[in-house]
N, C-alpha and C. Protein backbone atom coordinates (compact mmCIF):
# COMPACT_ATOMS: atom_id res chain seq x y z
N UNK A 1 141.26 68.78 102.96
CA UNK A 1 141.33 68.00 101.76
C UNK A 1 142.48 68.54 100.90
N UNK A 2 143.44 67.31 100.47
CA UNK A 2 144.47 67.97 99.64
C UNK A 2 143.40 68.69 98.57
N UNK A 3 145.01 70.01 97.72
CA UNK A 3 144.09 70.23 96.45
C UNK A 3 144.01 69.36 95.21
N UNK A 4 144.96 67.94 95.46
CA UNK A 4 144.58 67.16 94.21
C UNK A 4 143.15 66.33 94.38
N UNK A 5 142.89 66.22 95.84
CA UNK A 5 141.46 65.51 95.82
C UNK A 5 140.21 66.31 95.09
N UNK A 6 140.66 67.74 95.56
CA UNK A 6 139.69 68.81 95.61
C UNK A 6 139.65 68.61 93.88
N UNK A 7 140.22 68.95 93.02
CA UNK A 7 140.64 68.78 91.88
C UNK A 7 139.75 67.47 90.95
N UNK A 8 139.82 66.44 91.64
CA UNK A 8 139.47 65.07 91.30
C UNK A 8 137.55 65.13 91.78
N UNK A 9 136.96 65.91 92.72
CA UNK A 9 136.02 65.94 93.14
C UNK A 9 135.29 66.90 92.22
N UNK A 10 136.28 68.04 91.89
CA UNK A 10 135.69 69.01 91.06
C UNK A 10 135.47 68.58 89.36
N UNK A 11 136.50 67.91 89.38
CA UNK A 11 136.24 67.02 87.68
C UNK A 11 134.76 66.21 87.97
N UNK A 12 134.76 65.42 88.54
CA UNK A 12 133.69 64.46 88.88
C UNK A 12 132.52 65.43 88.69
N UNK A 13 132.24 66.20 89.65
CA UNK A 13 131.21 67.16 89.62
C UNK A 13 131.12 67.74 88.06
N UNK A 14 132.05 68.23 87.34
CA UNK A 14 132.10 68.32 86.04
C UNK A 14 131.00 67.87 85.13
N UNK A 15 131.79 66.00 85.71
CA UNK A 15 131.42 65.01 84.64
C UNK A 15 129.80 64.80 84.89
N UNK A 16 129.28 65.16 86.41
CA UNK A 16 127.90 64.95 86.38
C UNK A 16 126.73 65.89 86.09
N UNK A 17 127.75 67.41 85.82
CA UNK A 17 126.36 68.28 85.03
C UNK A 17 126.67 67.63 83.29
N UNK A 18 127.62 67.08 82.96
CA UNK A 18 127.66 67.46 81.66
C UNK A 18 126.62 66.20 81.50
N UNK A 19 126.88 65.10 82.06
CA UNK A 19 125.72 63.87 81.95
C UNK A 19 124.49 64.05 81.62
N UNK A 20 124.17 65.38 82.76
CA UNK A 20 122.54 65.98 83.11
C UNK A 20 121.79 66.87 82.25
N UNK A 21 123.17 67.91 81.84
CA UNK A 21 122.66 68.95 80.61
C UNK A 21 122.80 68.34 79.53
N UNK A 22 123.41 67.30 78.62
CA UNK A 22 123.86 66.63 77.70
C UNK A 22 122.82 65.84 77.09
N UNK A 23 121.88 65.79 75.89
CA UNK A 23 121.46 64.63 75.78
C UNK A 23 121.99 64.01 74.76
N UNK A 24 121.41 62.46 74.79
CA UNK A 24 122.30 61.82 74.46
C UNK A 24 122.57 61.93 72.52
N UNK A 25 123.02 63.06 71.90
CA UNK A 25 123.19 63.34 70.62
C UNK A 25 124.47 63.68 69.79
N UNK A 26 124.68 63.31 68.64
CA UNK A 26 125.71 63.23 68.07
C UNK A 26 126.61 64.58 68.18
N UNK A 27 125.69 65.63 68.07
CA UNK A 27 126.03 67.62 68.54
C UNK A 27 127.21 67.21 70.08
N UNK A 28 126.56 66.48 70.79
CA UNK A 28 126.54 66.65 72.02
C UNK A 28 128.67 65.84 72.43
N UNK A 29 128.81 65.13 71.60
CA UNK A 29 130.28 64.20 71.48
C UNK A 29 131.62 64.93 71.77
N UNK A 30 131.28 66.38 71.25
CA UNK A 30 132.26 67.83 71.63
C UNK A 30 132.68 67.68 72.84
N UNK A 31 131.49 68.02 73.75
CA UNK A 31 131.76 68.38 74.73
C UNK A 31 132.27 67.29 76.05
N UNK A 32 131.84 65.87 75.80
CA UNK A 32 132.19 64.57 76.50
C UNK A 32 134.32 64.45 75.87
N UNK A 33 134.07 64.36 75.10
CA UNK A 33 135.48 64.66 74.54
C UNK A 33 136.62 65.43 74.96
N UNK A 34 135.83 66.67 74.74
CA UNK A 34 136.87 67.80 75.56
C UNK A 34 137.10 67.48 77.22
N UNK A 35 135.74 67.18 77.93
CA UNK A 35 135.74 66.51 79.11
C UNK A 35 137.06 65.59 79.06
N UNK A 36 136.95 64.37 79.05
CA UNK A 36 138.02 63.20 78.80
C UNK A 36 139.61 64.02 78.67
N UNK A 37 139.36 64.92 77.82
CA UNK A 37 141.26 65.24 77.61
C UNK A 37 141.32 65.94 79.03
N UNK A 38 140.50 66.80 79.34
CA UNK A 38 140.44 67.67 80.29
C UNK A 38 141.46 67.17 81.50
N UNK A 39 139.61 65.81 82.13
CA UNK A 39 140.03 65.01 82.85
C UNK A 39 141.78 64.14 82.66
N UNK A 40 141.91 63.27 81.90
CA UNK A 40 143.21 62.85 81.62
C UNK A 40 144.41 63.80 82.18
N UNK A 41 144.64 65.21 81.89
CA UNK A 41 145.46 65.94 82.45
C UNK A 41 145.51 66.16 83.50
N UNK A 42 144.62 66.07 84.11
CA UNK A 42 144.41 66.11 86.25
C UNK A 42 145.47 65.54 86.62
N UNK A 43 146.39 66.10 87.55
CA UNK A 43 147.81 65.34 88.51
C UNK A 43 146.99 64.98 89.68
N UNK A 44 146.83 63.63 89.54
CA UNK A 44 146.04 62.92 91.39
C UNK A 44 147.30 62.25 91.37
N UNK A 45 148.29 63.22 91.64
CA UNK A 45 149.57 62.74 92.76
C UNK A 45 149.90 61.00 92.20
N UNK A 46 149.80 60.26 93.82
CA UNK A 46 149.94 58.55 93.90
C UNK A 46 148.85 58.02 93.50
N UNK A 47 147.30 59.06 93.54
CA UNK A 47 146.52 58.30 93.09
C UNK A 47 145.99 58.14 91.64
N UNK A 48 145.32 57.31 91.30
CA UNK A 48 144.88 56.48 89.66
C UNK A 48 143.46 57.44 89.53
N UNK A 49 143.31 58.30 88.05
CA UNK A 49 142.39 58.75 88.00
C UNK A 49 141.52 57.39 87.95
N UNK A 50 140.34 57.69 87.89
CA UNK A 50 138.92 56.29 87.63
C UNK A 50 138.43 57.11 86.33
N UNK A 51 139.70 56.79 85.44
CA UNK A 51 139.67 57.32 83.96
C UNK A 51 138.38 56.26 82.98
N UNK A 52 138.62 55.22 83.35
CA UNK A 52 138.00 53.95 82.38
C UNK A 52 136.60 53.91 83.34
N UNK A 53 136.33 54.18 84.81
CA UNK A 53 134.91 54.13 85.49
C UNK A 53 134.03 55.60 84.75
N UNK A 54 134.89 56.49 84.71
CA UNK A 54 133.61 57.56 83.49
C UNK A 54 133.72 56.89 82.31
N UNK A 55 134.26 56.57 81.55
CA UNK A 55 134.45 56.12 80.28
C UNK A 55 132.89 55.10 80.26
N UNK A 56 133.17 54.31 81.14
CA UNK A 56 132.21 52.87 81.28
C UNK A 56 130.72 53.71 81.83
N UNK A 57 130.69 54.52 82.65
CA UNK A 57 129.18 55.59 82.65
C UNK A 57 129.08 55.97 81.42
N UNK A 58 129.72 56.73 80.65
CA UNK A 58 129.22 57.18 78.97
C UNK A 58 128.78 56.26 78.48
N UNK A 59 129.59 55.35 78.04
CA UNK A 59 129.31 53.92 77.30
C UNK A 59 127.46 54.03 77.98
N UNK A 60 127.27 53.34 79.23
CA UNK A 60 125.68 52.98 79.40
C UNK A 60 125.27 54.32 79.55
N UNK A 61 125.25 55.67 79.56
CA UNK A 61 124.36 56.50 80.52
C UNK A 61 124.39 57.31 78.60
N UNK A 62 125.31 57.65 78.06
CA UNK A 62 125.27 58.15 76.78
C UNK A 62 125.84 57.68 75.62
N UNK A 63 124.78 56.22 75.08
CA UNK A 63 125.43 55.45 74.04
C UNK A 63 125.84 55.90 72.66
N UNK A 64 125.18 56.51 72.08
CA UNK A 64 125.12 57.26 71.03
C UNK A 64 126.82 57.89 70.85
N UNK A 65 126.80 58.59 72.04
CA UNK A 65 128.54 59.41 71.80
C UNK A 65 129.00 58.31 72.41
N UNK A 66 128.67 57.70 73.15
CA UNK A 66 130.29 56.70 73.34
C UNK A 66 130.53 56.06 72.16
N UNK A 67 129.53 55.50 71.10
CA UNK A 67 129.88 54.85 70.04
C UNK A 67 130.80 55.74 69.06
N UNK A 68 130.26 56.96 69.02
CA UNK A 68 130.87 57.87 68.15
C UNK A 68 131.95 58.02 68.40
N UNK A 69 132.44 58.25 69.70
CA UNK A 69 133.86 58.15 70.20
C UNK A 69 134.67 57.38 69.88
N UNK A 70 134.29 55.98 70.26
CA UNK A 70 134.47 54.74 69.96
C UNK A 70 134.75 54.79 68.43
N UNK A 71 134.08 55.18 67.21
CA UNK A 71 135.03 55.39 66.05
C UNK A 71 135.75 56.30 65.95
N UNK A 72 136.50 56.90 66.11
CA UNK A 72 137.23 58.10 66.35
C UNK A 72 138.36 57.66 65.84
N UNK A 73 138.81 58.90 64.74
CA UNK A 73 140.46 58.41 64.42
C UNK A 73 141.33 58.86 65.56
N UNK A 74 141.19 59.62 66.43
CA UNK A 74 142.21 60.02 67.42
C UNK A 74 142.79 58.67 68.40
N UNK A 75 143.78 58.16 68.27
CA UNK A 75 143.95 57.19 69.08
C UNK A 75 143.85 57.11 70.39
N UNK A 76 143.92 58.24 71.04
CA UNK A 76 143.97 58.41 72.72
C UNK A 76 142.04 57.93 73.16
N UNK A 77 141.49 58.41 71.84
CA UNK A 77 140.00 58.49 72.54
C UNK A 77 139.34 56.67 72.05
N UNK A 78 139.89 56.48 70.91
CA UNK A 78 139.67 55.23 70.31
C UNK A 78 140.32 54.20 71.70
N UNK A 79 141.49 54.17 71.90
CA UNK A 79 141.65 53.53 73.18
C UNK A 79 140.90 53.29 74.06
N UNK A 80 140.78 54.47 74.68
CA UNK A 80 139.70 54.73 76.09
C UNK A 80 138.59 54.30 76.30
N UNK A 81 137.79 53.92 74.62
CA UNK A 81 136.38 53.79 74.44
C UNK A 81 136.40 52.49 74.32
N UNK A 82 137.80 51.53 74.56
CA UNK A 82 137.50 50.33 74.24
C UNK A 82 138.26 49.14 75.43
N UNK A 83 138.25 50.04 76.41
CA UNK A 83 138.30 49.66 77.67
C UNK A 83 137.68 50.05 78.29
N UNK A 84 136.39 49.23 79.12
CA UNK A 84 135.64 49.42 79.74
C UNK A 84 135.35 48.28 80.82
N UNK A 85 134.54 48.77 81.37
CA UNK A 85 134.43 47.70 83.04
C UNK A 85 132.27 47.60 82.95
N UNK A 86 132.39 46.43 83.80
CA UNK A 86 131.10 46.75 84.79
C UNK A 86 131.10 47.80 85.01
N UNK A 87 129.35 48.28 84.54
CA UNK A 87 128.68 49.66 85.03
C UNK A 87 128.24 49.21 85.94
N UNK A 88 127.99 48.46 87.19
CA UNK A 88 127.89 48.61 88.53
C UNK A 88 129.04 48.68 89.30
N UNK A 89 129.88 48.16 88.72
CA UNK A 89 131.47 48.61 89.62
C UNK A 89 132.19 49.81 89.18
N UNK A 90 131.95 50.29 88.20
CA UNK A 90 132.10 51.51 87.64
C UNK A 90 131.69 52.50 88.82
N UNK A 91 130.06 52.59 88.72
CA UNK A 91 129.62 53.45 89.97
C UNK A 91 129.44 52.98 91.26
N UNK A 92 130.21 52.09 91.67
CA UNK A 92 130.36 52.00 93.18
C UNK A 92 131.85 52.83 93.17
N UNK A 93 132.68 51.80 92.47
CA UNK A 93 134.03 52.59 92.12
C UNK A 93 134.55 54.21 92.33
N UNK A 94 133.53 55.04 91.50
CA UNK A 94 133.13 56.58 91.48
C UNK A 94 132.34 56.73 92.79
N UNK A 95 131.48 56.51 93.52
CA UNK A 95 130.77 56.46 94.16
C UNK A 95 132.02 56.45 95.67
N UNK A 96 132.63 55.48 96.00
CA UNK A 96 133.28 55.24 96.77
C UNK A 96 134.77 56.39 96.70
N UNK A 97 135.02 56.79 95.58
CA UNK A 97 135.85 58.20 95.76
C UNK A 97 135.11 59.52 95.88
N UNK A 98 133.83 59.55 95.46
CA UNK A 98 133.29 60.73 95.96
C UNK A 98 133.19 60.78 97.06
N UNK A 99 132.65 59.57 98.03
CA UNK A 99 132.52 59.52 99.20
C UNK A 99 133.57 59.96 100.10
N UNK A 100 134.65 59.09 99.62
CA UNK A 100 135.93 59.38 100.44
C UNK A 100 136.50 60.69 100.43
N UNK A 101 136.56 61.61 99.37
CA UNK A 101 137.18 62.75 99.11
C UNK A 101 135.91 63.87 99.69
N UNK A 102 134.66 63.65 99.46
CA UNK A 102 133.86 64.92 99.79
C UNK A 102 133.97 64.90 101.70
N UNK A 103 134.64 64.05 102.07
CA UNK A 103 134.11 64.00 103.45
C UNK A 103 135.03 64.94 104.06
């Protein structure tokens, strides 16, 4: 496995303890945040992070901070929070690069 997949697998994994340890509370917006810039800086080479498929899991899985986000004077995060997709194509989307990269 290249190390940008490895990279992209290891963010992912990231994004799914912070989901798990995280509940869904205003305290909690820090750390989804810092996530996001984190993520955003990842080099996946030719490939497209599935920047807006986590975005669109927060939105349904932790509404509370996505809204909070969602007002945010920072423009990079105010953006992000207001492009979103289907949360079932979201996680097939994610689903179908975990698959491909963990194998």
């Amino acid at each position: 496995m290249r190390e940008k997949d490895e990279k992209l697998i290891s963010a992912l994994e990231e994004f799914l303890f912070l989901l798990k340890k995280y509940p869904d509370d205003v305290r909690n917006v820090s750390e989804f945040r810092n996530y996001l810039r984190t993520f955003l800086r990842l080099n996946s080479g030719n490939d497209t992070l599935p920047t807006i498929e986590v975005v669109t899991v927060i939105k349904y899985e932790k509404p509370l901070i996505f809204k909070v986000m969602q007002e945010s004077k920072e423009n990079w995060l105010h953006f992000l929070t207001h492009a979103v997709m289907d949360i079932d194509e979201a996680r097939s989307r994610l689903d179908t690069i975990w698959n491909s990269k963990s194998n």
